[in-house]
Structures are given as structure tokens and as C-alpha cells.
Protein backbone atom coordinates (compact mmCIF):
# COMPACT_ATOMS: atom_id res chain seq x y z
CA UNK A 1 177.29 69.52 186.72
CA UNK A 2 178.73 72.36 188.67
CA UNK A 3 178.19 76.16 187.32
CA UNK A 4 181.01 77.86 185.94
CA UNK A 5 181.64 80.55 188.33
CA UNK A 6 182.08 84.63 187.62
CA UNK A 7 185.70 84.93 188.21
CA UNK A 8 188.25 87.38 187.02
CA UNK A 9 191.38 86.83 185.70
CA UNK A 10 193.83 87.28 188.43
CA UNK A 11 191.37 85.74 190.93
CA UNK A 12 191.68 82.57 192.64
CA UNK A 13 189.79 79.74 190.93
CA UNK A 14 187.15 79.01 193.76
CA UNK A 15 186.73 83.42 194.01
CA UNK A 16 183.35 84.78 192.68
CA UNK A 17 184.03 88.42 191.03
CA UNK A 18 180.93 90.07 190.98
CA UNK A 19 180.36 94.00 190.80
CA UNK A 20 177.55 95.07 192.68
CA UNK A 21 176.99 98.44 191.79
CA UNK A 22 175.39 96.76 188.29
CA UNK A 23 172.88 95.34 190.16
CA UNK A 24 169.38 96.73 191.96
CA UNK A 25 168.73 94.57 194.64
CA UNK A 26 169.15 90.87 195.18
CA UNK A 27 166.59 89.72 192.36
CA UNK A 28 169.10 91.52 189.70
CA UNK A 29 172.36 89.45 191.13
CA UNK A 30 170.05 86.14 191.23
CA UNK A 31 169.06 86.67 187.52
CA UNK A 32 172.48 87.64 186.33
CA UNK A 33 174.23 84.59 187.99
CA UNK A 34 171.13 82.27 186.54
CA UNK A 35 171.65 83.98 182.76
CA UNK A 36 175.70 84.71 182.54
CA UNK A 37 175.56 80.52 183.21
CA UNK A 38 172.80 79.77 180.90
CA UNK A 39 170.83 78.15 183.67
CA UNK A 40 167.58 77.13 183.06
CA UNK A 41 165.01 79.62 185.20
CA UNK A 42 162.44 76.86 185.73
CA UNK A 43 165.28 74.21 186.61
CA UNK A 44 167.69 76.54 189.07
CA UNK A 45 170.32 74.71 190.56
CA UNK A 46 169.56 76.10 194.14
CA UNK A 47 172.43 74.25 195.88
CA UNK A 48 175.04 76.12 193.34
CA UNK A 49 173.47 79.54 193.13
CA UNK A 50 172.57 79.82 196.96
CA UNK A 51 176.35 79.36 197.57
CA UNK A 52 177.25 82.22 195.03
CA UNK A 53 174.46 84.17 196.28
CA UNK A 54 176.26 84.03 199.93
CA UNK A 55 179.32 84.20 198.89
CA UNK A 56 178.73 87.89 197.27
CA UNK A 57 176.81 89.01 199.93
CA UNK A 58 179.16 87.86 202.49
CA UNK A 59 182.28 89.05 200.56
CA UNK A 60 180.69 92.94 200.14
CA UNK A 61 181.49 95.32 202.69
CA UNK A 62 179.61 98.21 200.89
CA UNK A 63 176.35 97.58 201.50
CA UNK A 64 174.05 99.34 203.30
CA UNK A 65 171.57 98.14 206.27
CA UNK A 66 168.13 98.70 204.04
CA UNK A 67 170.27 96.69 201.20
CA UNK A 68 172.06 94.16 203.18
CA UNK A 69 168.13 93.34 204.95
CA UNK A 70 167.04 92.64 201.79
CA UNK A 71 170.19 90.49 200.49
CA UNK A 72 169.76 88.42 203.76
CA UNK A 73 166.24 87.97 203.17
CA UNK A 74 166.34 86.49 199.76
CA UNK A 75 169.65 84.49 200.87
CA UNK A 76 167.17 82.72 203.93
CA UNK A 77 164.35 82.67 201.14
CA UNK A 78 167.45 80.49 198.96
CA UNK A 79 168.44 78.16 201.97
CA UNK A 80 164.92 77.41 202.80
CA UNK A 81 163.98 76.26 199.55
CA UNK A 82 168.28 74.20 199.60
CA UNK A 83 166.55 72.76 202.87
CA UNK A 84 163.52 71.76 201.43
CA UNK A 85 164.89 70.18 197.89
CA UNK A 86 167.10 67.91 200.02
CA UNK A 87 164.81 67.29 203.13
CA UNK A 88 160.86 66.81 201.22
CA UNK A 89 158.27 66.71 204.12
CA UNK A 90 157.16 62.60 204.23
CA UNK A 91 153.75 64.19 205.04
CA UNK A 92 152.72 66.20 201.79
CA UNK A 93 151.41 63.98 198.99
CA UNK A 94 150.87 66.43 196.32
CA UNK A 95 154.76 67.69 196.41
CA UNK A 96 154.92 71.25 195.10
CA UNK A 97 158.42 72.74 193.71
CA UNK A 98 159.45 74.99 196.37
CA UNK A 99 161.32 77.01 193.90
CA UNK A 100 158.13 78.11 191.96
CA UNK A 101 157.34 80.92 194.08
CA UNK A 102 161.00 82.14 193.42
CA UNK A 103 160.81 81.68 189.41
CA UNK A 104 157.68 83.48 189.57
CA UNK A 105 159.09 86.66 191.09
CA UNK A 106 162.18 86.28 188.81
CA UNK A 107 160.33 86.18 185.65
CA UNK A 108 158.55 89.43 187.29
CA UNK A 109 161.33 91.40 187.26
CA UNK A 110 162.91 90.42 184.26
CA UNK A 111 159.93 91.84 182.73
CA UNK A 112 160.19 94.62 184.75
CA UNK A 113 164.08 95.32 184.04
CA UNK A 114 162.95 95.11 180.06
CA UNK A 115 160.42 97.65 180.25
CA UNK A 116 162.36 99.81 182.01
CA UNK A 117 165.10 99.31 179.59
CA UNK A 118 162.66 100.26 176.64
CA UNK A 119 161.45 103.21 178.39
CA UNK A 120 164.99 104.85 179.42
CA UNK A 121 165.99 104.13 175.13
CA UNK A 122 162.56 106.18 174.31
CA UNK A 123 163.70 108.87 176.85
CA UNK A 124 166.86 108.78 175.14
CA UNK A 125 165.62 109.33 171.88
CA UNK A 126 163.35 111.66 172.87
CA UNK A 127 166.26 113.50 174.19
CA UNK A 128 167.86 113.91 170.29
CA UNK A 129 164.35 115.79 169.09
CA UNK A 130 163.69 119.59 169.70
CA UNK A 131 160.19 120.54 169.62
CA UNK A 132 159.38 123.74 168.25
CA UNK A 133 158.03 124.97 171.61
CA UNK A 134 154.54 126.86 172.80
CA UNK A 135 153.78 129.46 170.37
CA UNK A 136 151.44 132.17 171.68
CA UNK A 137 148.18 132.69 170.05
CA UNK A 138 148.14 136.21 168.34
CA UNK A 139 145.62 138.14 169.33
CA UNK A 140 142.83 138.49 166.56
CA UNK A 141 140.98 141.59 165.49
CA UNK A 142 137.72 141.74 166.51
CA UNK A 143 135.05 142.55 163.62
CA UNK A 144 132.24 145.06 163.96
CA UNK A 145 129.05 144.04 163.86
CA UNK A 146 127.17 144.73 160.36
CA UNK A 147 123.90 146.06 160.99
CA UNK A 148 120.97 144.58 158.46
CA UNK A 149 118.88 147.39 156.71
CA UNK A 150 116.42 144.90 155.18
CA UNK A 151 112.85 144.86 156.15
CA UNK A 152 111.43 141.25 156.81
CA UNK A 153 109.70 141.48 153.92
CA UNK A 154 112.77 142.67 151.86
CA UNK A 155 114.68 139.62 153.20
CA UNK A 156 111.80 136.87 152.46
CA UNK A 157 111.80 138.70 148.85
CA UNK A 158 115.29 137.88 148.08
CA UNK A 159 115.37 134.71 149.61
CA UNK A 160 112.83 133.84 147.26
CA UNK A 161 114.63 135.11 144.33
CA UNK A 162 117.82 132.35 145.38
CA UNK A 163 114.93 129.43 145.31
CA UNK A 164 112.95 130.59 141.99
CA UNK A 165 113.78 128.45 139.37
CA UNK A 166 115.74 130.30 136.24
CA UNK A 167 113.54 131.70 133.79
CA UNK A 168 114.43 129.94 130.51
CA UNK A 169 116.00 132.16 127.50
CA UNK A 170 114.00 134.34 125.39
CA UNK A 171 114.31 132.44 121.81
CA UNK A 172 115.53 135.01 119.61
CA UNK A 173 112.84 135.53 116.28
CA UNK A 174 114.56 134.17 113.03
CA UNK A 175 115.96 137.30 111.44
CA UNK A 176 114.10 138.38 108.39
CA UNK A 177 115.28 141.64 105.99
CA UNK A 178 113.29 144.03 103.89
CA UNK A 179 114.44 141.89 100.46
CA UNK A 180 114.02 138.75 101.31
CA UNK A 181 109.78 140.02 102.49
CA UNK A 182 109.74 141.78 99.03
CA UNK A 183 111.13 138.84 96.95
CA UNK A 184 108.66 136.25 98.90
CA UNK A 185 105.63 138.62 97.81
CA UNK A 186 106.65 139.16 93.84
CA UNK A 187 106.88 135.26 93.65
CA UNK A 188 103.59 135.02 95.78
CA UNK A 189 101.99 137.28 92.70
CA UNK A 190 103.88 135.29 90.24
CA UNK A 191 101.47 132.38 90.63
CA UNK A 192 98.11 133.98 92.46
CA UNK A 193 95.95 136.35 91.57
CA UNK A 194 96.34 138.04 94.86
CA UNK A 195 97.58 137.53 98.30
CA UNK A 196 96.21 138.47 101.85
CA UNK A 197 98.51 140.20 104.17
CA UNK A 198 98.66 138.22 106.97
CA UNK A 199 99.29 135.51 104.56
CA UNK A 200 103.00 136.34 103.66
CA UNK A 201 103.89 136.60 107.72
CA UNK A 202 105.08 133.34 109.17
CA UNK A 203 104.78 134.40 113.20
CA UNK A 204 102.68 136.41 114.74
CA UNK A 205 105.59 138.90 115.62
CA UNK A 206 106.09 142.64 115.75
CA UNK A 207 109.18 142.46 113.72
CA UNK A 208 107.92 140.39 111.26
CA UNK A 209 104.91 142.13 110.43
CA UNK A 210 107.03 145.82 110.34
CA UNK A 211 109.14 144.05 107.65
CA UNK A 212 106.53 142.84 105.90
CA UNK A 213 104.26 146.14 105.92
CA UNK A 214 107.70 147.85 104.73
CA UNK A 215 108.36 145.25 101.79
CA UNK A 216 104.76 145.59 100.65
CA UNK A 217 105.03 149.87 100.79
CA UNK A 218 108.61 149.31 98.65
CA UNK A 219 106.80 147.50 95.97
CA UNK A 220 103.68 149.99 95.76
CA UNK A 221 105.81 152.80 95.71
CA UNK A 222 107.75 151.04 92.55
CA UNK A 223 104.40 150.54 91.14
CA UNK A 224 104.86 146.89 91.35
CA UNK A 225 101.53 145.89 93.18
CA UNK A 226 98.62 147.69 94.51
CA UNK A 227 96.82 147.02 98.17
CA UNK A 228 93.07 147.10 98.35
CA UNK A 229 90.98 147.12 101.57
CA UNK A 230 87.42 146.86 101.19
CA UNK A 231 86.32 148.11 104.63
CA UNK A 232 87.93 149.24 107.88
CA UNK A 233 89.39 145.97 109.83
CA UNK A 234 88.93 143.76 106.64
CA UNK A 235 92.12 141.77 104.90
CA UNK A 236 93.99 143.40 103.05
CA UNK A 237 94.61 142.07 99.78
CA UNK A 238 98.10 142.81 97.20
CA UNK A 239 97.56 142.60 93.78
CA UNK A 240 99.97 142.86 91.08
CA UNK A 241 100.11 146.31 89.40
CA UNK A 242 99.46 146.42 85.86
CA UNK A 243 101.92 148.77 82.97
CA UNK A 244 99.00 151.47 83.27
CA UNK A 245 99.91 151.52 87.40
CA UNK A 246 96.05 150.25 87.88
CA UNK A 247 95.76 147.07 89.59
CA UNK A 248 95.06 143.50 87.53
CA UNK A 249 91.88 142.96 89.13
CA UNK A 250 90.59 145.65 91.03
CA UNK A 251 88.21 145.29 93.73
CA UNK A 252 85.41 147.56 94.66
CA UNK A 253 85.86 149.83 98.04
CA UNK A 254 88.65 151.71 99.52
């Protein structure tokens, strides 16, 4: 089956219209005759296509000599491979498709022509964007140097004071008042004969023994109990004070 051939519209039938300023180099006007015919590229009709290939070369009067050397290369290259398709040397056994060589380079630069066509559509977009530009560094204000007054020993001190564990909270003594010492010690007497000091305090705390002392110096000066000491240093005792002011069982001593 013949090729339909690239004609235009007033040409004669048997005319090939082809525009060579679309094309770079002879590679571009082989692939476009072997695609605009939906040839198969691994099954070229060389017979066909080496005709059209001549006929455009032969028919263009615009080329010049670097281009027309390399058209008239690639149209030998297509004859050579016409001649050997029709005329197969009797001598080779293993017969080799002569136009392999020429697929190969075809498929080349059709991968060539893509990439090229992807790279000119990034350009192009790259085109529509407007980068905001260099932007020069502003200059930055130098800061003195701060000179350390700290002895070594100063600094080790404080550095010490970051690592030292927290000291816990002081628990705060249970509050205690002057009434509530005075009532404990008239129901103490209620139900003993007497009552040691030290008894009626529940820690061993300043506060609570000032209360206490104070509760126990309200009720004597009421006349409600007595104290008694026997010696310097020994307990001292509270004993309930009788009607007469004396206490209800007095003990020798001061």
C-alpha cells in the first residue's frame, strides 16, 4: 500500500507540499513524513519515504551548503538501505535489518525533540512568575561585649545554687489561741488532781509553749489554779485553786 502523500490543496496530485522551515535537519522531515502517515517506525516503508525524502530535498532551493550536506547524507544513508532491502547479500547468513541503525537514531531524536519540547513549556511558565528579587542583608548592630564581675568562686557558687535540689516548705505549726490553752487546762483539773506543764503542750514549739505559759498566768491571775515548783529546773505542777485562793493540795517548796 502506497503512503498518502503531504499535498496541498491546489497542488498537483503526485506534488509533495512540505514546509521546511518546521523542520531541524533531515531526522525532523524523516519523522514527520513517518508520523503525519501513521507509519510504523520499526516497519518504514523505505522505497516510499526515500522518494519523498528526495523529492523535498530536490524541490528546495533554500537550503544552505552545511544543511543541504546533511540532507544528502541521510538521502544516500535512505538509498543504501532501498539498495540493500531489494538486493540482500547471498553471502550473509544471519540477515540483519538494514533499517535498524536508522530506527535507532529516529527514536533518538524523537526523544530528544520531546524533551526539548518540555523544557521550552517550563521556560515558558517560568516566564509568567516574578520572583521577588535579591534583597540585601541589613546590616546588624554589633553588641558590646559584657564584661563578667564574678570571681571563679562566685560563679561555681551560683552554679551550684541552679543544681541544689529545692528545699521543701516549712510546715506551718497548727495555730493554737490563748482560750482554747486555758479551756484545755480547766478540763485537765476537772478530772486530775494536778497537771505538769509540759503535759498540756502537744509540740515541742516556741509558740506553743508562749501560749500555754500565757493561758496558765490568765487562770492564776483569776485565782483559778495555782503553780507550784518544788526546786529550780523541776516540773512544774497546776493545781486547782481553792474559794480561800490557796491551792487544793499544796505541795511543799517554792
Amino acid at each position: 500500500m502506497e503512503p498518502e502523500r503531504i499535498g496541498g490543496g491546489g497542488a498537483p496530485s503526485n506534488a509533495l507540499v512540505v514546509e521546511l522551515d518546521a523542520y531541524h535537519g533531515p531526522l525532523g522531515l524523516l519523522l514527520h513524513l513517518i508520523r503525519s502517515q501513521d507509519l510504523d517506525i520499526f516497519d518504514i516503508p523505505v522505497a516510499g519515504i526515500t522518494a519523498q525524502f528526495l523529492e523535498v530535498v530536490h524541490g528546495s532551493g533554500a537550503l544552505q551548503l552545511d544543511e543541504a550536506g546533511e540532507f544528502m547524507e541521510t538521502a544516500a544513508m535512505l538509498l543504501r538501505i532501498k539498495s540493500q532491502m531489494l538486493l540482500p547479500d547471498p553471502d550473509e547468513t544471519d540477515f540483519e535489518d538494514p533499517r535498524a541503525e536508522l530506527v535507532r537514531r529516529l527514536l533518538e531524536y524523537e526523544q530528544m525533540r520531546e524533551l526539548g519540547r518540555r523544557l521550552r513549556k517550563a521556560e515558558e511558565a517560568r516566564r509568567l512568575r516574578y520572583s521577588k528579587g535579591y534583597v540585601e542583608e541589613r546590616p546588624t548592630r554589633e553588641k558590646p561585649e559584657v564584661e563578667l564581675r564574678l570571681s571563679w568562686n562566685e560563679l561555681m557558687e551560683a552554679a551550684r545554687d541552679l543544681v541544689r535540689p529545692p528545699q521543701p516548705p516549712p510546715v506551718p505549726a497548727p495555730r493554737v489561741t490563748v482560750a482554747e490553752k486555758t479551756a484545755l487546762v480547766v478540763e485537765r483539773l476537772r478530772t486530775a488532781r494536778r497537771v505538769e506543764f509540759h503535759s498540756l503542750i502537744v509540740d515541742r514549739d516556741a509558740m506553743q509553749v508562749a501560749v500555754t505559759l500565757l493561758a496558765c498566768l490568765e487562770l492564776v491571775r483569776k485565782r483559778t489554779i495555782r503553780l507550784r515548783q518544788v526546786r529550780q529546773f523541776s516540773p512544774l505542777w497546776l493545781y486547782r485553786a481553792t474559794s480561800g485562793g490557796q491551792s487544793a493540795d499544796p505541795v511543799e517548796g517554792t
